[in-house]
Protein backbone atom coordinates (compact mmCIF):
# COMPACT_ATOMS: atom_id res chain seq x y z
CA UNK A 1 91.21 132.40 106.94
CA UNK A 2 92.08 130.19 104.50
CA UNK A 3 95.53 130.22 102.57
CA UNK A 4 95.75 130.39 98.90
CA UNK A 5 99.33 130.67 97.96
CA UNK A 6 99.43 126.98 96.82
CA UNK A 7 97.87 124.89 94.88
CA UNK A 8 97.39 120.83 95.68
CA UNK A 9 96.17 118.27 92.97
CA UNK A 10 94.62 115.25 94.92
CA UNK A 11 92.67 112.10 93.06
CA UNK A 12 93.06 108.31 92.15
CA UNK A 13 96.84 107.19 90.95
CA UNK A 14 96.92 107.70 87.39
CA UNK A 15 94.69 110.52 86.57
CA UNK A 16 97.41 112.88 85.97
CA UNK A 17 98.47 114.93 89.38
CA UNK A 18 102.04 114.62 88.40
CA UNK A 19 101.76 115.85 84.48
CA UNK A 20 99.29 118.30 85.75
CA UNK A 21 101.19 119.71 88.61
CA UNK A 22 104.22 119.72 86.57
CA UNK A 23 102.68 122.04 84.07
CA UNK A 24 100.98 124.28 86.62
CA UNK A 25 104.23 124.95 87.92
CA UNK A 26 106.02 126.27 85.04
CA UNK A 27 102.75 128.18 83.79
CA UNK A 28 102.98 129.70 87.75
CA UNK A 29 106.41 129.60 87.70
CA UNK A 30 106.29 127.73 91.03
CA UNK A 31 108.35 124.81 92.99
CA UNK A 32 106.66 121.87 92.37
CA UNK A 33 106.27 118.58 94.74
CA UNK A 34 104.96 115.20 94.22
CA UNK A 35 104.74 113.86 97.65
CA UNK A 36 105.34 110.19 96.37
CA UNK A 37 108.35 111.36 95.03
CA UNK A 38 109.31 113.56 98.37
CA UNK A 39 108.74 110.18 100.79
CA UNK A 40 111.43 107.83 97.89
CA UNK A 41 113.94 110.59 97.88
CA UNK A 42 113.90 111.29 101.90
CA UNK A 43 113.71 107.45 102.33
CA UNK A 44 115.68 106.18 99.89
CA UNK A 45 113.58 103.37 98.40
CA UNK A 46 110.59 103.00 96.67
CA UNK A 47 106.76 103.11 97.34
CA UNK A 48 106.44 99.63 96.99
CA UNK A 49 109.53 98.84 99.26
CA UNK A 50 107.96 100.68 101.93
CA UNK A 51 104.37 99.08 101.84
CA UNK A 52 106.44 95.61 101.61
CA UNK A 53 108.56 96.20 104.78
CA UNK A 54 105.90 98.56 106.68
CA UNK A 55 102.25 98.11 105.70
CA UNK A 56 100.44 100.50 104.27
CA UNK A 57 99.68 101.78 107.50
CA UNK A 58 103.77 102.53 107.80
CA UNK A 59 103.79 103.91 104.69
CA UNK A 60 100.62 106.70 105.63
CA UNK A 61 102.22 107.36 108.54
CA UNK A 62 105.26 108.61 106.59
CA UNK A 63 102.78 110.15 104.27
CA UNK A 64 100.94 112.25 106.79
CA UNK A 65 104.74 113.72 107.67
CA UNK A 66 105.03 114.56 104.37
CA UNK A 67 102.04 116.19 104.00
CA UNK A 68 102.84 117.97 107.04
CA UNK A 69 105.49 119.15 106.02
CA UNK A 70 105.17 120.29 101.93
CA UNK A 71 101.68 122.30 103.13
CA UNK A 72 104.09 124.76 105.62
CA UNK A 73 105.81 125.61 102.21
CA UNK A 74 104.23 128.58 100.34
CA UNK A 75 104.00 129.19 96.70
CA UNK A 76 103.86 125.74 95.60
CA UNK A 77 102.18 123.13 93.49
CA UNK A 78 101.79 120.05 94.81
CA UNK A 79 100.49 116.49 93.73
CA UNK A 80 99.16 114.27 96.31
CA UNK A 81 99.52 110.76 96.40
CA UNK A 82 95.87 109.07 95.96
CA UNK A 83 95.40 107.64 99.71
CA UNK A 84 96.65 111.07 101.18
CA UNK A 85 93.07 111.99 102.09
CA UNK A 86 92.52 109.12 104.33
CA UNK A 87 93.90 110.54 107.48
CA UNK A 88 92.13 113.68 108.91
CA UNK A 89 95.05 114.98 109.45
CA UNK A 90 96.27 115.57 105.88
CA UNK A 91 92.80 116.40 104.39
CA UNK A 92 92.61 119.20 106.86
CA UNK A 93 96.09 120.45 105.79
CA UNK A 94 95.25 119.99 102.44
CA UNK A 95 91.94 122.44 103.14
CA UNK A 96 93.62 125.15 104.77
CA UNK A 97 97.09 125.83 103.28
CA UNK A 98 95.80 125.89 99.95
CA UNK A 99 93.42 125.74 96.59
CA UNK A 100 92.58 122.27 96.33
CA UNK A 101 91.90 120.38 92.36
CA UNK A 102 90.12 117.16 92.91
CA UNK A 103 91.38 115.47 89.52
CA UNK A 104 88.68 113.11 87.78
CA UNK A 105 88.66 110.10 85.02
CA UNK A 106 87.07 107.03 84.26
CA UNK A 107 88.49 103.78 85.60
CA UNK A 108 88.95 102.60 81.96
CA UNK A 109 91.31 105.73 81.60
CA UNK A 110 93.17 104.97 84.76
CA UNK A 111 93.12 100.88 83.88
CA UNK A 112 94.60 102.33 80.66
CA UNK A 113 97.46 104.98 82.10
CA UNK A 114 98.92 102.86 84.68
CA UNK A 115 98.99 99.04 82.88
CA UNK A 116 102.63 98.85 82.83
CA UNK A 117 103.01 100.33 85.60
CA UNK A 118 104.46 97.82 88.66
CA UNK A 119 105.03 100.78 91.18
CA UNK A 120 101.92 101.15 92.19
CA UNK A 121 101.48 98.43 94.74
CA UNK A 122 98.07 99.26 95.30
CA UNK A 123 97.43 97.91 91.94
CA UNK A 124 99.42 94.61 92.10
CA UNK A 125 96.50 92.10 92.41
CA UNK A 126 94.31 89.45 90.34
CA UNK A 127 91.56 92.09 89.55
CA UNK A 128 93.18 95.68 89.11
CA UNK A 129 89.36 97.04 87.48
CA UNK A 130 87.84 95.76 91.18
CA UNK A 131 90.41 97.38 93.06
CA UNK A 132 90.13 100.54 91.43
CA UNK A 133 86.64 100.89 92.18
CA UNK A 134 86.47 99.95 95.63
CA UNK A 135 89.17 102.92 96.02
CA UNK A 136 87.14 105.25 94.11
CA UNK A 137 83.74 104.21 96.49
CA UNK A 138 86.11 104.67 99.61
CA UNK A 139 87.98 107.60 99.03
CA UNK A 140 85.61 110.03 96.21
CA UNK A 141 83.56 111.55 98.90
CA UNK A 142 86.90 112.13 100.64
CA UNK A 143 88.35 113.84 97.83
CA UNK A 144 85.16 115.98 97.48
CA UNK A 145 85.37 116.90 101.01
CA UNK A 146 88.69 118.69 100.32
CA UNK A 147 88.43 119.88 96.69
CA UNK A 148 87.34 123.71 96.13
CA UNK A 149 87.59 122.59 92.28
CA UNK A 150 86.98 119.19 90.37
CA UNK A 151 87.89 118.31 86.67
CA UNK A 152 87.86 115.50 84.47
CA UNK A 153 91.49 114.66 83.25
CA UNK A 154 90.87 111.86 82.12
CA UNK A 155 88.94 113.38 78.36
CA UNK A 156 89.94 116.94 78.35
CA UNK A 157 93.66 117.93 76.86
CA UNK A 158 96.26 118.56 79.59
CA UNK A 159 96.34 122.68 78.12
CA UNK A 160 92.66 122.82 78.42
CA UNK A 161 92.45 121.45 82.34
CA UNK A 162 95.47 123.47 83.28
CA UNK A 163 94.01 126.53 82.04
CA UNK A 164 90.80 125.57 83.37
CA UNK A 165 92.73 125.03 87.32
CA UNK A 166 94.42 128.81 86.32
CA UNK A 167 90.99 130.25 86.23
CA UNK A 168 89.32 128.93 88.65
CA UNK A 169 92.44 129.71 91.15
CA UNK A 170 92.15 132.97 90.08
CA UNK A 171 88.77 133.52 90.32
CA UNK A 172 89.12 132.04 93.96
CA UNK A 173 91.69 134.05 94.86
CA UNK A 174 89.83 137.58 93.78
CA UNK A 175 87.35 136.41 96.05
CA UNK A 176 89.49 136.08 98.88
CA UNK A 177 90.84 139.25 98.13
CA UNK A 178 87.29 141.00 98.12
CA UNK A 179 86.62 139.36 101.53
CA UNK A 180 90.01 140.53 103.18
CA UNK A 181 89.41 143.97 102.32
């Protein structure tokens, strides 16, 4: 049966996991994770240092460890790095060990969040707007494969979407309740 005890925020860089996940913590009072953040600090360098000495298949390799690893936790929110649903691997992780928010906003949004942002080395080319989209074609029905909830960040207040996750966890986890018993 499926677990419940955490909650994971996957979606495209920049349309808010972090600020999200940070505020479903404290309203949960839970740990919370940001596996970019989890691979610099066991690693000791940046994102973009690992995708320029190891590829970004080095650095999904690390990534799927990571995943690995944060999902065994319980009680936890956790933000997901936007590529973290292209291995099997971590999507079914993702699926099992907890309530998954597919996080949603328009490219213009995301264009908008992230434009002075350099760490983001999936970003650093001629045509950011392009690149955006081609990642949104490849990876959307990946996120919606996972996700047991989807939201638009991107125009709704951060208060409104967190309280929108908080009932919608809730309502999924009465359900599992009424099925265990």
């Amino acid at each position: 049966m499926k677990n419940l005890e955490n909650i994971y925020l996957i979606g495209l860089m920049g349309v808010g996991k972090t600020t999200i996940g940070k505020q479903l913590a404290k309203a949960l009072q839970r740990p919370f994770y940001d596996s970019d953040k989890f691979i610099e600090k066991s690693t000791g360098v940046s994102i973009t240092t690992i995708f320029n000495y190891e590829g970004e298949e080095g650095f999904r390799m690390r990534e799927q460890e990571v995943i690995a690893e944060l999902t065994s936790l319980h009680g936890i929110i956790l933000a997901t790095g936007g590529g973290s649903i292209l291995k099997a691997e971590n999507r079914e992780a993702l699926k099992q060990n907890g309530f998954v928010v597919y996080l949603q906003c328009s490219i213009d949004k995301i264009l908008y969040r992230t434009r002075h942002d350099t760490q983001r080395p999936l970003l650093q080319t001629a045509n950011p707007r392009q690149r955006l989209q081609a990642l949104l074609a490849e990876r959307d029905p990946l996120y919606r494969e996972c996700a047991d909830f989807k939201i638009d960040s991107g125009n709704t207040p951060g208060k409104i979407v967190v309280k929108t996750i908080l009932q919608h966890y809730q309502a999924a986890l009465d359900a599992h309740e009424r099925i265990a018993s």
